[in-house]
N, C-alpha and C. Protein backbone atom coordinates (compact mmCIF):
# COMPACT_ATOMS: atom_id res chain seq x y z
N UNK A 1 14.82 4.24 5.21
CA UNK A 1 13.87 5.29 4.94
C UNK A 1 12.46 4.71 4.90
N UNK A 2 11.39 5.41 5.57
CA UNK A 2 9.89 4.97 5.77
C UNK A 2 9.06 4.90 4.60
N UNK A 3 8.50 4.06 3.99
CA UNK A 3 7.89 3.81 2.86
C UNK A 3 6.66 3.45 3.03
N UNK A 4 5.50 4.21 1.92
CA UNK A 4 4.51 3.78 2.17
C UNK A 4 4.31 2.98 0.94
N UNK A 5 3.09 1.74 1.46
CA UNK A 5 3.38 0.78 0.44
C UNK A 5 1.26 0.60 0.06
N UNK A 6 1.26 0.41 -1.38
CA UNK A 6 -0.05 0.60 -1.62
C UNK A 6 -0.03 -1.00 -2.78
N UNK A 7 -1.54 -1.44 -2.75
CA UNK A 7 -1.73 -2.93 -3.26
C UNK A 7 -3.16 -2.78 -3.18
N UNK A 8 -3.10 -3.30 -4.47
CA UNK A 8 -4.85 -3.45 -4.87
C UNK A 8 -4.43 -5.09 -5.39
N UNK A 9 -5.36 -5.37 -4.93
CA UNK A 9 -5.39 -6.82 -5.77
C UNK A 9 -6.79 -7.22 -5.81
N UNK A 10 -7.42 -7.17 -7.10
CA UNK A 10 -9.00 -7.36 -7.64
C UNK A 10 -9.00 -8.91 -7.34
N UNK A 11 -10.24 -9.03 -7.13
CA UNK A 11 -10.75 -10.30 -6.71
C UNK A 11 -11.22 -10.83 -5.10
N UNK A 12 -10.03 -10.13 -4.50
CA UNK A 12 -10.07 -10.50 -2.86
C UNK A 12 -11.39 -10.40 -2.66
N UNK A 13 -11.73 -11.09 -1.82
CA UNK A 13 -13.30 -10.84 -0.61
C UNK A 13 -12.55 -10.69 0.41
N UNK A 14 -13.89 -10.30 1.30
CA UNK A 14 -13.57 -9.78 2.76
C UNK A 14 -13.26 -11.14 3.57
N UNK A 15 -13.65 -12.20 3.09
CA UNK A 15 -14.06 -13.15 3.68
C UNK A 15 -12.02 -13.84 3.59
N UNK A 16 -11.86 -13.90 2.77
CA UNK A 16 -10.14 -14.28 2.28
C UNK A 16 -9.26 -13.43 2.68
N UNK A 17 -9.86 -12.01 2.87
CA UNK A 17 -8.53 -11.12 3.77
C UNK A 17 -8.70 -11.40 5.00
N UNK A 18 -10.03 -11.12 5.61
CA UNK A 18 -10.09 -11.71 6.95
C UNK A 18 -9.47 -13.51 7.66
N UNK A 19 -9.34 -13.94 6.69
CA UNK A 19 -8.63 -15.27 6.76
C UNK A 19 -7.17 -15.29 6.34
N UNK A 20 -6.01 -14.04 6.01
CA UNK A 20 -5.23 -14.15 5.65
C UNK A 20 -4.60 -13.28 6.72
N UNK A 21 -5.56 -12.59 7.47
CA UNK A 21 -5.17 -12.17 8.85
C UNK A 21 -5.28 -12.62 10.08
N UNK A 22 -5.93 -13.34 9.92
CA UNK A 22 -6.06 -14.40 11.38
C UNK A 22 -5.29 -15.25 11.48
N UNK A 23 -4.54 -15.71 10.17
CA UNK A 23 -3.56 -16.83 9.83
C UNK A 23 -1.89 -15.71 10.45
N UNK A 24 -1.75 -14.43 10.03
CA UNK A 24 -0.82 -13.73 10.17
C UNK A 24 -0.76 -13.88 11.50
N UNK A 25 -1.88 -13.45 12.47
CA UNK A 25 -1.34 -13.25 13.63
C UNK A 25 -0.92 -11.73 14.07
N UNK A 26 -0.79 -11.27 13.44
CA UNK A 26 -0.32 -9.47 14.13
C UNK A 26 -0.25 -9.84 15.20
N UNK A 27 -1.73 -9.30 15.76
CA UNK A 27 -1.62 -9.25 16.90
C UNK A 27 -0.49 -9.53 18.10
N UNK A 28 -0.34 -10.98 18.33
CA UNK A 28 0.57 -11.29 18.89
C UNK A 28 2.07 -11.69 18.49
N UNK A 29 2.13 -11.38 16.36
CA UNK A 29 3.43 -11.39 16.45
C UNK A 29 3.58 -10.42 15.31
N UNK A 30 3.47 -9.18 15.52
CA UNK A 30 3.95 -8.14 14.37
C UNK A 30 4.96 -7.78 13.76
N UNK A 31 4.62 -7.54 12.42
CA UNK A 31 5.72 -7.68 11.60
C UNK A 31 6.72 -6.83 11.42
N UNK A 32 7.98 -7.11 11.67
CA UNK A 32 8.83 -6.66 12.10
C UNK A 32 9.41 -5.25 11.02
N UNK A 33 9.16 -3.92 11.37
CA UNK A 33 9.18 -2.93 10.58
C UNK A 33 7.92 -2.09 10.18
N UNK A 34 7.09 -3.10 10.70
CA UNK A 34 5.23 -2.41 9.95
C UNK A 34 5.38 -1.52 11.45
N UNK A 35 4.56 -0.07 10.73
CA UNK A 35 4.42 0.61 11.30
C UNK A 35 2.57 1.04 11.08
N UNK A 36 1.99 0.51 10.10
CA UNK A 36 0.43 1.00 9.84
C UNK A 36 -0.07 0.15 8.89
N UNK A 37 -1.16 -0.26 8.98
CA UNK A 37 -1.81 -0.93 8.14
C UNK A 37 -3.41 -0.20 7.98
N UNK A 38 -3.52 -0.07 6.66
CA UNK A 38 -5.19 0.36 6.68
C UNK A 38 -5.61 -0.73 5.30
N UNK A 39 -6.78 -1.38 5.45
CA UNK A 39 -7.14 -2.06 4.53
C UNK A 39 -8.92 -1.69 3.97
N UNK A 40 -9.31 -2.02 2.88
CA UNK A 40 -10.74 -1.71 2.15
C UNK A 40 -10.92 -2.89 1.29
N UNK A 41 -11.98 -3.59 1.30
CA UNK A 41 -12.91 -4.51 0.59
C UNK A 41 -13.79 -3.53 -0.55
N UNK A 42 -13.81 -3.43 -1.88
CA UNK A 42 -14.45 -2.60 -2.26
C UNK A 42 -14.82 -3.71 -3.75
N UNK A 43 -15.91 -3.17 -3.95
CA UNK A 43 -16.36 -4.23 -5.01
C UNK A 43 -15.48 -4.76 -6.20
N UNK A 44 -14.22 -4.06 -6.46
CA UNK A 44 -13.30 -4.47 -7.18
C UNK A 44 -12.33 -5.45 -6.33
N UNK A 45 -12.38 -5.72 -5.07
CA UNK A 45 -11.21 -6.27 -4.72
C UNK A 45 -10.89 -5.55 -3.03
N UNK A 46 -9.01 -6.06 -3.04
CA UNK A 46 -9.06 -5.53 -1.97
C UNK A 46 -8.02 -4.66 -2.15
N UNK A 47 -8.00 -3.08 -1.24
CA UNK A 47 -6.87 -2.17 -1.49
C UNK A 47 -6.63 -1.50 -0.50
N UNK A 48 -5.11 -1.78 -0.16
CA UNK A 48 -4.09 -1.63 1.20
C UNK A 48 -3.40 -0.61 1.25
N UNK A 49 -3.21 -0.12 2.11
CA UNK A 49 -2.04 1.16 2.55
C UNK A 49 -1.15 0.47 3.66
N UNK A 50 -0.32 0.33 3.55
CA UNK A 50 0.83 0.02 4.78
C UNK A 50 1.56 1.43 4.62
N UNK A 51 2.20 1.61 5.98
CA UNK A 51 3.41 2.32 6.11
C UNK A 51 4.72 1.70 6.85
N UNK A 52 6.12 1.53 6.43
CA UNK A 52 6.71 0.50 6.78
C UNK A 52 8.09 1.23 7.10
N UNK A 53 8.84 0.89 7.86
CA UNK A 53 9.94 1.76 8.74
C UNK A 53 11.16 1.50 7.51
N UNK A 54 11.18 0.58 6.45
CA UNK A 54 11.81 0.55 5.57
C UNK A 54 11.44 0.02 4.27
N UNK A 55 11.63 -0.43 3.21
CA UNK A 55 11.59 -1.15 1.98
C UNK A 55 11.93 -2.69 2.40
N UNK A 56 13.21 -2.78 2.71
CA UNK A 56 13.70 -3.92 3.06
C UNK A 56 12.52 -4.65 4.07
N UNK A 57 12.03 -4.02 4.81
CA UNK A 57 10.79 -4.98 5.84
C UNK A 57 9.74 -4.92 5.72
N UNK A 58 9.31 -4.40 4.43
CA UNK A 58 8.15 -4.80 3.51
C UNK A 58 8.16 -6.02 2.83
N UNK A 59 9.34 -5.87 2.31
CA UNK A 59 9.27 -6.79 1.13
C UNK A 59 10.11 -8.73 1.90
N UNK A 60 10.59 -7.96 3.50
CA UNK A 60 10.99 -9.36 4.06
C UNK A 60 9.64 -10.24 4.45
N UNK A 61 8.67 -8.83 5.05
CA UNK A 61 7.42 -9.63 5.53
C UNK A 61 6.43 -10.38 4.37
N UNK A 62 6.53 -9.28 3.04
CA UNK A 62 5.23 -9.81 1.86
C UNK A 62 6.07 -11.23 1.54
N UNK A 63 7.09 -11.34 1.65
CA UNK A 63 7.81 -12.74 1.18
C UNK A 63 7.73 -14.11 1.45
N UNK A 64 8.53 -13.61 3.06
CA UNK A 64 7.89 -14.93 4.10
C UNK A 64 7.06 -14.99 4.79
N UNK A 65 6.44 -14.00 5.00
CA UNK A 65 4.66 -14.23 5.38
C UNK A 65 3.68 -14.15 4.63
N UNK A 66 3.87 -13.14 4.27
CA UNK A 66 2.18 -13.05 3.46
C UNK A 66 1.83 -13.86 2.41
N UNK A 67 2.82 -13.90 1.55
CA UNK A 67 2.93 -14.96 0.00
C UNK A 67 2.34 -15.96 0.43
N UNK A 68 3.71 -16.95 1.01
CA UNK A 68 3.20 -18.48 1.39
C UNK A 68 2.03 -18.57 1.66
N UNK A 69 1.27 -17.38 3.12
CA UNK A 69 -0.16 -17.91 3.18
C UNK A 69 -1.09 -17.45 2.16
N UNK A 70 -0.49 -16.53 1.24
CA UNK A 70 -1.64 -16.39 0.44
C UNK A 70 -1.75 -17.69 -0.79
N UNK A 71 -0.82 -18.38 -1.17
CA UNK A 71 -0.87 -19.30 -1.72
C UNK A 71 -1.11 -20.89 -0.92
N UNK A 72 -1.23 -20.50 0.22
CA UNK A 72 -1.89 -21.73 1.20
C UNK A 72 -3.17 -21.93 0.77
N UNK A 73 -3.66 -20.37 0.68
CA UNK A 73 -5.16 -20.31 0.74
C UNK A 73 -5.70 -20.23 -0.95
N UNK A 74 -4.85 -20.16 -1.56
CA UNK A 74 -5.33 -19.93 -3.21
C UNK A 74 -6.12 -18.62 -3.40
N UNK A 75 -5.36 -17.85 -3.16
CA UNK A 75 -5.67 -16.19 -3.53
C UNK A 75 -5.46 -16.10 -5.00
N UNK A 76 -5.94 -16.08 -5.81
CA UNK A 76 -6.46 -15.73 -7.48
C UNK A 76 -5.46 -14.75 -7.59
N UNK A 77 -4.71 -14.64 -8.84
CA UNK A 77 -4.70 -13.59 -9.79
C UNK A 77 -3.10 -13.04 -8.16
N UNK A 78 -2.42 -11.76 -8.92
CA UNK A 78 -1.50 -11.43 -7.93
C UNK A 78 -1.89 -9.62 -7.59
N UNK A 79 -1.29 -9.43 -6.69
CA UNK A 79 -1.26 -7.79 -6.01
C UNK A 79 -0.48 -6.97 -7.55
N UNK A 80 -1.03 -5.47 -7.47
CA UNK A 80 -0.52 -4.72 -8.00
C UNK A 80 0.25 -3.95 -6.75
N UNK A 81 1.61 -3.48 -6.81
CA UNK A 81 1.93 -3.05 -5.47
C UNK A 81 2.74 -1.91 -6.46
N UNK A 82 2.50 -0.90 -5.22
CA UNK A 82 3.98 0.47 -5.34
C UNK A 82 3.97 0.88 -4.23
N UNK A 83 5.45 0.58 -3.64
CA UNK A 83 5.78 1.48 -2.95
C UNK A 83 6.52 2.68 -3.28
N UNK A 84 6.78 3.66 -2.02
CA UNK A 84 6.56 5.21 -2.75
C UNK A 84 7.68 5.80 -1.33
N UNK A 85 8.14 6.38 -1.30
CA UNK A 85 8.99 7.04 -0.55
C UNK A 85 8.19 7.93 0.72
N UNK A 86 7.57 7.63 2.16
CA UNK A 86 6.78 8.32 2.39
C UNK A 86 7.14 9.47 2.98
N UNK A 87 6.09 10.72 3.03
CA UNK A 87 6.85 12.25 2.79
C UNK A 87 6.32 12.46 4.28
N UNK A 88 4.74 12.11 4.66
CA UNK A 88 4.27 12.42 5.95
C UNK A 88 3.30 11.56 6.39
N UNK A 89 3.31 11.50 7.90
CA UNK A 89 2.02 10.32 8.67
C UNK A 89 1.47 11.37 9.42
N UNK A 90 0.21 11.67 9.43
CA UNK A 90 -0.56 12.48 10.51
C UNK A 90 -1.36 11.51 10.75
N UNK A 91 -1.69 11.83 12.48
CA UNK A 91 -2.83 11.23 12.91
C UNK A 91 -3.70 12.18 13.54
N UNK A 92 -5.16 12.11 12.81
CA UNK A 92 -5.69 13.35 13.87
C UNK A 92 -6.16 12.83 15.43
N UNK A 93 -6.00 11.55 15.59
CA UNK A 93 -6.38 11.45 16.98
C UNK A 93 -5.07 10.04 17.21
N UNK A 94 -4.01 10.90 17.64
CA UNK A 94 -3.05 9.60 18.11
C UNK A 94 -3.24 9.11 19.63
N UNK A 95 -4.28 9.46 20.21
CA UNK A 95 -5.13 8.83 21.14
C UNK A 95 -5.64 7.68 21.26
N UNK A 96 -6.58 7.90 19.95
CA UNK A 96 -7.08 6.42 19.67
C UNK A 96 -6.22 5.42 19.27
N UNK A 97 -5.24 5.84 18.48
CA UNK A 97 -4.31 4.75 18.27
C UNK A 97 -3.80 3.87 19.34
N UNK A 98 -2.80 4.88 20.65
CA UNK A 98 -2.70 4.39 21.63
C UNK A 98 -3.89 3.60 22.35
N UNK A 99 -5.21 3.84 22.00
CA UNK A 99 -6.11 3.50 22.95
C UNK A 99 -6.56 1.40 22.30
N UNK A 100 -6.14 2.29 20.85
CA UNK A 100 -6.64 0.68 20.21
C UNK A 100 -4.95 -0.29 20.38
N UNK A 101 -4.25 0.11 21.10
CA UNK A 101 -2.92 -0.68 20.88
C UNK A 101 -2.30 -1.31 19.66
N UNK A 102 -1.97 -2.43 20.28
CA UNK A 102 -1.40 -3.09 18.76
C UNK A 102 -2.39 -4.19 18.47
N UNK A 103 -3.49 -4.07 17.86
CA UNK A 103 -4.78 -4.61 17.71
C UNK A 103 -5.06 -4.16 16.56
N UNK A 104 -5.34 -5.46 15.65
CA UNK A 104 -6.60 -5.15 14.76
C UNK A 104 -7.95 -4.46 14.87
N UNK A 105 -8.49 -3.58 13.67
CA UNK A 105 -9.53 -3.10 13.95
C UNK A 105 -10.82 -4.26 14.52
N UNK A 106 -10.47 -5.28 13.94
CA UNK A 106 -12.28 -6.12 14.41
C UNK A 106 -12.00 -6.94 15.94
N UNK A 107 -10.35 -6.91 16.37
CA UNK A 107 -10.15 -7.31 17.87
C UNK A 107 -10.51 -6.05 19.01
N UNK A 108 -10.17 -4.77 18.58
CA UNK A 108 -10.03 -3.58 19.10
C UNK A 108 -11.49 -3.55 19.43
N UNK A 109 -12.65 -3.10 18.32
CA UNK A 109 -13.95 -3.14 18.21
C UNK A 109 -14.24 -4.40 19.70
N UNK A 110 -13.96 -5.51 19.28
CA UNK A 110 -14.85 -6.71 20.25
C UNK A 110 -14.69 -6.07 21.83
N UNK A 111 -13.02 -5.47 21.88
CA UNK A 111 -12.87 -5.48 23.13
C UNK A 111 -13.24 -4.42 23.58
N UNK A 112 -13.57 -3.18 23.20
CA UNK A 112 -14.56 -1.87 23.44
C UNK A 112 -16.14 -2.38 23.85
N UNK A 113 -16.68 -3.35 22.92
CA UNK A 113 -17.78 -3.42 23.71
C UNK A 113 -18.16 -4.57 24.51
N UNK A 114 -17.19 -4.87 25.06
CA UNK A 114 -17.55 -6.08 26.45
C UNK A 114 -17.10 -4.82 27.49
């Protein structure tokens, strides 16, 4: 069952998420079950929305991926997380989605304007 999964973790900078995603890799190797990622830098920290095709491949990816590198890198303090049973995904433009592929927003962006 599809779960959406939410995480604030105070402290993050932009500068340490952006380095905990370049280390991930998406791009060329996505995590197996992620279906959405939306992320925010906000003066408290950083706070995530995933949507994930199960529980089980949330919690396989936050384990053996994300953890280790976040403790590679000495990420402070830990995530508050809940996941939640998800009820609905709308997209008002599943255009753009297709259009941005399976790309990060700041790879997607570079390659729009070359």
């Amino acid at each position: 069952m599809a779960v959406a999964m939410f995480m604030r973790w105070p402290g993050v900078t932009s500068a340490q998420y952006d380095s905990i995603m370049g280390r991930l890799g998406l791009d060329s190797n996505p995590a197996a079950g992620g279906v959405l990622h939306v992320a925010a830098v906000t003066e408290t920290g950083l706070e995530v929305c995933d949507v994930w095709q199960t529980e089980q491949a949330f919690r396989g990816f936050f384990e053996n991926r994300f953890l280790p590198l976040a403790t590679e890198l000495n990420l402070e303090g830990q995530p508050e997380i809940e996941l939640v049973q998800l009820h609905n995904l709308y997209a008002a433009d599943p255009e753009m989605i297709d259009r941005i592929g399976v790309v990060s927003v700041p790879a997607a962006v570079a390659s729009w304007a070359v």
